[in-house]
C-alpha atoms as a PDB file:
ATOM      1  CA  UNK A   1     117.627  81.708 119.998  1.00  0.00           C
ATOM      2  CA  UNK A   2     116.564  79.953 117.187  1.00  0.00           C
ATOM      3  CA  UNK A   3     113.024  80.077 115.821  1.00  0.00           C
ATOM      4  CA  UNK A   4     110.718  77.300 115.526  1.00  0.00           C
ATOM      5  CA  UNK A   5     110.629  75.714 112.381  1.00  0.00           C
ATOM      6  CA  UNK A   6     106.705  74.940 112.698  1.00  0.00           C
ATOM      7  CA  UNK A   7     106.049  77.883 113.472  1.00  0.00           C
ATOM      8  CA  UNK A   8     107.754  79.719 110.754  1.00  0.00           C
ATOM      9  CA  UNK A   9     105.941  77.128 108.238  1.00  0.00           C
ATOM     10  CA  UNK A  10     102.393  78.101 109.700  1.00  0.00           C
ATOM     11  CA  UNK A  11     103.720  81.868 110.199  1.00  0.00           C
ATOM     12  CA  UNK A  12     104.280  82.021 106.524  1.00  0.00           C
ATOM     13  CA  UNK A  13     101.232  79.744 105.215  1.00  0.00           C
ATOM     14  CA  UNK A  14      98.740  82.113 106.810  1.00  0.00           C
ATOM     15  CA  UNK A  15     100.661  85.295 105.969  1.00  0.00           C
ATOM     16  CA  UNK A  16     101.470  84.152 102.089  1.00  0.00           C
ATOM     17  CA  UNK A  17      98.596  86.201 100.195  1.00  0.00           C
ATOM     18  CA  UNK A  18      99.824  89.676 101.925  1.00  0.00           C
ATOM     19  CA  UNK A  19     103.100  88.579 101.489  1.00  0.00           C
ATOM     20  CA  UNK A  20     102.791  87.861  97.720  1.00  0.00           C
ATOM     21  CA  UNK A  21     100.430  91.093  97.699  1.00  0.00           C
ATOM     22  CA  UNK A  22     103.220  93.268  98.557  1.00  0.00           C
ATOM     23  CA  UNK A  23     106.424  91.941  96.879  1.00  0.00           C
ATOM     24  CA  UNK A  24     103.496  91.907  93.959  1.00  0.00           C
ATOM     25  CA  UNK A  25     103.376  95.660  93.682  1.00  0.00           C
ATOM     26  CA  UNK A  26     106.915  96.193  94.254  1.00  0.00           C
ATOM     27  CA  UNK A  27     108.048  93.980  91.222  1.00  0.00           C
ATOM     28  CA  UNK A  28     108.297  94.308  87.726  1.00  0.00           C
ATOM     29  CA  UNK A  29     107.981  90.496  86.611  1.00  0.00           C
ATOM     30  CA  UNK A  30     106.982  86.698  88.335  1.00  0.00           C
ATOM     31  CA  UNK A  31     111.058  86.415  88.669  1.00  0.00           C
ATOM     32  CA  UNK A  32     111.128  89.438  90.687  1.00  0.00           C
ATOM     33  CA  UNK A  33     108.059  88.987  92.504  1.00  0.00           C
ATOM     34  CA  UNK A  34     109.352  85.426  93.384  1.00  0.00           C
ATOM     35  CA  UNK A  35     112.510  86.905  94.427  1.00  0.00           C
ATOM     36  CA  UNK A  36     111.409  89.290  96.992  1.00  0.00           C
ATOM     37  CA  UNK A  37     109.157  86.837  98.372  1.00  0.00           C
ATOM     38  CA  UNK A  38     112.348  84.457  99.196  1.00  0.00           C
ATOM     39  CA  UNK A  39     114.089  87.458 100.422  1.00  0.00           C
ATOM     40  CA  UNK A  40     110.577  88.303 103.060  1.00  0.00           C
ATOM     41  CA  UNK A  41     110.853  84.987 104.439  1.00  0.00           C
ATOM     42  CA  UNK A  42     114.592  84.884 105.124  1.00  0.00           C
ATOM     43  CA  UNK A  43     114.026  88.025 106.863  1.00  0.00           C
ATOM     44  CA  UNK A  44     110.974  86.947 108.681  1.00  0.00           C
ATOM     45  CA  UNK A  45     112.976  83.773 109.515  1.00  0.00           C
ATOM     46  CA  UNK A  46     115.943  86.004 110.972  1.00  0.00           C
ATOM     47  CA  UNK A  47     113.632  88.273 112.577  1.00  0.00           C
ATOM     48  CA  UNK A  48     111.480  85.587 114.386  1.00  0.00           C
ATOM     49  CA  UNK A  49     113.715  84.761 117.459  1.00  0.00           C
ATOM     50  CA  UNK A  50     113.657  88.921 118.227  1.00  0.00           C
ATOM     51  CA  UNK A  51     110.083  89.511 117.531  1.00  0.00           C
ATOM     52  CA  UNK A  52     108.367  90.322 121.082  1.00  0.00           C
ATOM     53  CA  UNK A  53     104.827  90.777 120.598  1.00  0.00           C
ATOM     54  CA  UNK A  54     104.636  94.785 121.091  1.00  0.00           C
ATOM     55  CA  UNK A  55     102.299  94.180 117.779  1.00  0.00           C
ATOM     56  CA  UNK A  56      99.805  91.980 116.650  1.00  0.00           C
ATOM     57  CA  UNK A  57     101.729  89.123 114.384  1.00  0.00           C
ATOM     58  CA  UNK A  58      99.986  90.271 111.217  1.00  0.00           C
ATOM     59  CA  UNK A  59     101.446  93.997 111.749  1.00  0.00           C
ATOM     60  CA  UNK A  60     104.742  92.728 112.300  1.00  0.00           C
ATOM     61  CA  UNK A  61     104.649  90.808 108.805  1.00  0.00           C
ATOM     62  CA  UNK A  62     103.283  93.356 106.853  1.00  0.00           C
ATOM     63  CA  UNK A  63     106.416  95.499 108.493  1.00  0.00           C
ATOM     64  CA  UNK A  64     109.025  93.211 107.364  1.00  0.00           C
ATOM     65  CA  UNK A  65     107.408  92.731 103.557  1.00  0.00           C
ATOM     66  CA  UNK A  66     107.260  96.239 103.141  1.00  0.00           C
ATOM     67  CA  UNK A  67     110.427  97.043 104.644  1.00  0.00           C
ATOM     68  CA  UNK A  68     112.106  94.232 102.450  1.00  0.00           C
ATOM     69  CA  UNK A  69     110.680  95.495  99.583  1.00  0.00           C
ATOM     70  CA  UNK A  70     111.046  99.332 100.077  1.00  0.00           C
ATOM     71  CA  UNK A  71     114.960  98.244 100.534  1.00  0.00           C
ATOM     72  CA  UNK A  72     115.124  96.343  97.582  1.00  0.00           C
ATOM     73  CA  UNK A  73     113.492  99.340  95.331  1.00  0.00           C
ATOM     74  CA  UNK A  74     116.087 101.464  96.707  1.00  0.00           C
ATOM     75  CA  UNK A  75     118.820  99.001  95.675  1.00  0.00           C
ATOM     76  CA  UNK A  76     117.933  98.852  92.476  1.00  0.00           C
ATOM     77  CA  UNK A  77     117.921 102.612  91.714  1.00  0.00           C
ATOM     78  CA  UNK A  78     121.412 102.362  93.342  1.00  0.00           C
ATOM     79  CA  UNK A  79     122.474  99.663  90.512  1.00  0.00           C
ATOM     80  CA  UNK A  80     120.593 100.533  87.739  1.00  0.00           C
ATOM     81  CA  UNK A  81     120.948  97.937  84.673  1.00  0.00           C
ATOM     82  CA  UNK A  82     119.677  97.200  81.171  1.00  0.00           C
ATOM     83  CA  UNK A  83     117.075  95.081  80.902  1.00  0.00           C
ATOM     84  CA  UNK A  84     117.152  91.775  78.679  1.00  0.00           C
ATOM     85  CA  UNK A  85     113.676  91.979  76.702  1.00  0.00           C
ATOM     86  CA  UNK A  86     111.993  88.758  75.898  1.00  0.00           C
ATOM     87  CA  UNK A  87     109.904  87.530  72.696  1.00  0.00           C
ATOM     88  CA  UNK A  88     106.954  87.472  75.110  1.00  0.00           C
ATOM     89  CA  UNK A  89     105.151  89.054  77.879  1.00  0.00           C
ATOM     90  CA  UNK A  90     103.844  86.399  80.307  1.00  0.00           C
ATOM     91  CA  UNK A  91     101.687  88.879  81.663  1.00  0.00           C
ATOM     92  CA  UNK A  92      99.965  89.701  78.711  1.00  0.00           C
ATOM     93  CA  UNK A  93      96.363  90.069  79.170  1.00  0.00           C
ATOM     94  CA  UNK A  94      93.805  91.519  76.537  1.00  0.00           C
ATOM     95  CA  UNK A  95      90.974  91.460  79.015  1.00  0.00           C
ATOM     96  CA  UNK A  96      89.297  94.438  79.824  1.00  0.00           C
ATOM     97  CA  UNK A  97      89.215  93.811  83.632  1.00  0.00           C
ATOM     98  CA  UNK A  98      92.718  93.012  83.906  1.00  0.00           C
ATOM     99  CA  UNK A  99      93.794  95.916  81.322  1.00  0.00           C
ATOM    100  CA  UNK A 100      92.436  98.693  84.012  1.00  0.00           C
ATOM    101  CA  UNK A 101      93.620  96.464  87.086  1.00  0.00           C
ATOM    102  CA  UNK A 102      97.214  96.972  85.022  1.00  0.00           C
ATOM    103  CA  UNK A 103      96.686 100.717  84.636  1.00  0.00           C
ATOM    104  CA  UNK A 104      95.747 101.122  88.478  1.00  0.00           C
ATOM    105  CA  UNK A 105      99.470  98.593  89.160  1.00  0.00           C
ATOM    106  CA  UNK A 106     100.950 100.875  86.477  1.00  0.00           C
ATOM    107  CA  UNK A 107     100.195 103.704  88.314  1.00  0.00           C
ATOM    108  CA  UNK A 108     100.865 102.739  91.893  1.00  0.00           C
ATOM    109  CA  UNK A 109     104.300 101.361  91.104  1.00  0.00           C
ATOM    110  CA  UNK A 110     105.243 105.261  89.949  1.00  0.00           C
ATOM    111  CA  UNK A 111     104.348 106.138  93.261  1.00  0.00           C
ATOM    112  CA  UNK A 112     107.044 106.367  95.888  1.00  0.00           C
ATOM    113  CA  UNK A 113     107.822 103.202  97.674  1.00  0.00           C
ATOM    114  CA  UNK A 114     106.206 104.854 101.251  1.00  0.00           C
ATOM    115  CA  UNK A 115     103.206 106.138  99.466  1.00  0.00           C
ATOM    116  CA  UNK A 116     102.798 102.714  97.420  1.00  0.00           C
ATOM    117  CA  UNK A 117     102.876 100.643 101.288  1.00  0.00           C
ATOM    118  CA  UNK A 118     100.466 103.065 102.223  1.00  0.00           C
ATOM    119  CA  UNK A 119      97.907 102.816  99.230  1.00  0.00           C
ATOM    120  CA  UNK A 120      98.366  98.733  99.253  1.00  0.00           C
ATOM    121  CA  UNK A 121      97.672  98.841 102.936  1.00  0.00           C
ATOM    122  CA  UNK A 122      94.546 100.529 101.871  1.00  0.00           C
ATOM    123  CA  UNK A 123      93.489  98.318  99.197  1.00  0.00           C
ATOM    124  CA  UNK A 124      93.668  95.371 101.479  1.00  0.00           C
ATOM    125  CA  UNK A 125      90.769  97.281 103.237  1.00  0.00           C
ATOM    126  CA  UNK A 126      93.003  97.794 106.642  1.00  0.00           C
ATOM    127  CA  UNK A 127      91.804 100.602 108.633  1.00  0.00           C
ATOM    128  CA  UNK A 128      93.836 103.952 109.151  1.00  0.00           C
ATOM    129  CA  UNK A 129      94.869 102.841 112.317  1.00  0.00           C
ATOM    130  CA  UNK A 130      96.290  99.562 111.302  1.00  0.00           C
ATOM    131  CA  UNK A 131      98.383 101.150 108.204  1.00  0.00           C
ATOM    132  CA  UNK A 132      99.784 103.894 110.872  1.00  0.00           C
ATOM    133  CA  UNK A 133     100.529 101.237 113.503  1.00  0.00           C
ATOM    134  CA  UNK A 134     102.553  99.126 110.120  1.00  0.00           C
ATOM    135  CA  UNK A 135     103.832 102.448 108.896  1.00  0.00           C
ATOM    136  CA  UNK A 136     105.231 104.310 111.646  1.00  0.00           C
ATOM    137  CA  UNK A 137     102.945 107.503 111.223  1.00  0.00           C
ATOM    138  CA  UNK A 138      99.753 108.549 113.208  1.00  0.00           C
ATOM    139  CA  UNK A 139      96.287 107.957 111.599  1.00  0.00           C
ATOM    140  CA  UNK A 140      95.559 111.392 110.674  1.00  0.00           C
ATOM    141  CA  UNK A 141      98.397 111.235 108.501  1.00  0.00           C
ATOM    142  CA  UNK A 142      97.552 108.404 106.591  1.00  0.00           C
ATOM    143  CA  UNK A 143      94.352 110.032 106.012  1.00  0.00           C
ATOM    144  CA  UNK A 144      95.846 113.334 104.447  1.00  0.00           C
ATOM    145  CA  UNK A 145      98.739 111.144 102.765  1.00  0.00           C
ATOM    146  CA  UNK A 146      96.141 108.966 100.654  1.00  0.00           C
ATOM    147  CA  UNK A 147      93.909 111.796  99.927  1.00  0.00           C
ATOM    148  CA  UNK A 148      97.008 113.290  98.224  1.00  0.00           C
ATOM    149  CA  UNK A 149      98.061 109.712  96.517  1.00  0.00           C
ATOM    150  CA  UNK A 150      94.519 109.085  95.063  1.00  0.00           C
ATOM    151  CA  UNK A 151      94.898 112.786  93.767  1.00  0.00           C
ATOM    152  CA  UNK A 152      98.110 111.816  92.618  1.00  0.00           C
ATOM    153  CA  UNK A 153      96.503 108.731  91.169  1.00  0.00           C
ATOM    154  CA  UNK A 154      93.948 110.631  89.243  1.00  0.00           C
ATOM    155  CA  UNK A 155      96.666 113.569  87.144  1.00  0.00           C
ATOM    156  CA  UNK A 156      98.664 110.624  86.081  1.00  0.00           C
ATOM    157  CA  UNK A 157      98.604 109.847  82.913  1.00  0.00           C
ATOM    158  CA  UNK A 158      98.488 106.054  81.345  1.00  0.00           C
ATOM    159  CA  UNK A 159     102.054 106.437  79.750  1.00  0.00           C
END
């Protein structure tokens, strides 16, 4: 069955910011980013005619973005490449606000893909029992597994 075409456009107009959000912290650059946001919405669009409801709609989206991206990350550790370096940095930001916000990205992307769903889950203020119900894992666990990721966080160091 194919899915609605309306509905996909006002599916993915009121689920763009958490979309964005996640392929956000699972990218390097805007290209990237921009990439596994196309990449979310084809598999949102393939995934619409099958999706039945067992979850609320925003769960369900959440699911598919992290899932995408997760996928992805392992992908590219498969086919690791050279990157081409450019002249400059379009993310280049001297501000002190956005310097820390950097370090806090910095560290969160050297997370493990699972552990970074989980800690952008709870940045987006979602309750424990909304990030087990997108996760897959009961909300004890999540509490345990972000008490040990905000340790984590903490004994990095800004390299």
């Amino acid at each position: 069955m194919q899915p609605n075409e309306q509905e996909f456009e006002r599916l993915a107009r009121e689920h763009k910011s958490t979309i964005y959000s996640v392929c956000y912290m699972f990218s390097k650059d805007r290209d990237e980013v921009n990439d596994l946001f196309q990449e979310v919405l084809v598999n949102l669009w393939r995934g619409m005619a099958s999706f039945q409801g067992r979850s609320d709609v925003r769960t369900w989206v959440w699911r598919v973005a992290l899932n995408t991206c997760i996928t992805s990350e392992r992908k590219k550790k498969k086919n690791a490449t050279v990157p081409l370096t450019m002249d400059i940095d379009l993310f280049d930001d001297r501000d002190r606000d956005t310097q820390q916000v950097q370090m806090l990205r910095n560290r969160i992307g050297r997370l493990q893909p699972f552990d970074r769903a989980i800690v952008l889950l709870w940045l987006e203020n979602m309750s424990y029992d909304e990030i087990a119900a997108i996760v897959g894992i009961t909300a004890k666990n999540v509490g345990v597994r972000l008490y040990r990721i905000k340790e984590q966080l903490k004994n990095m160091s800004n390299a």
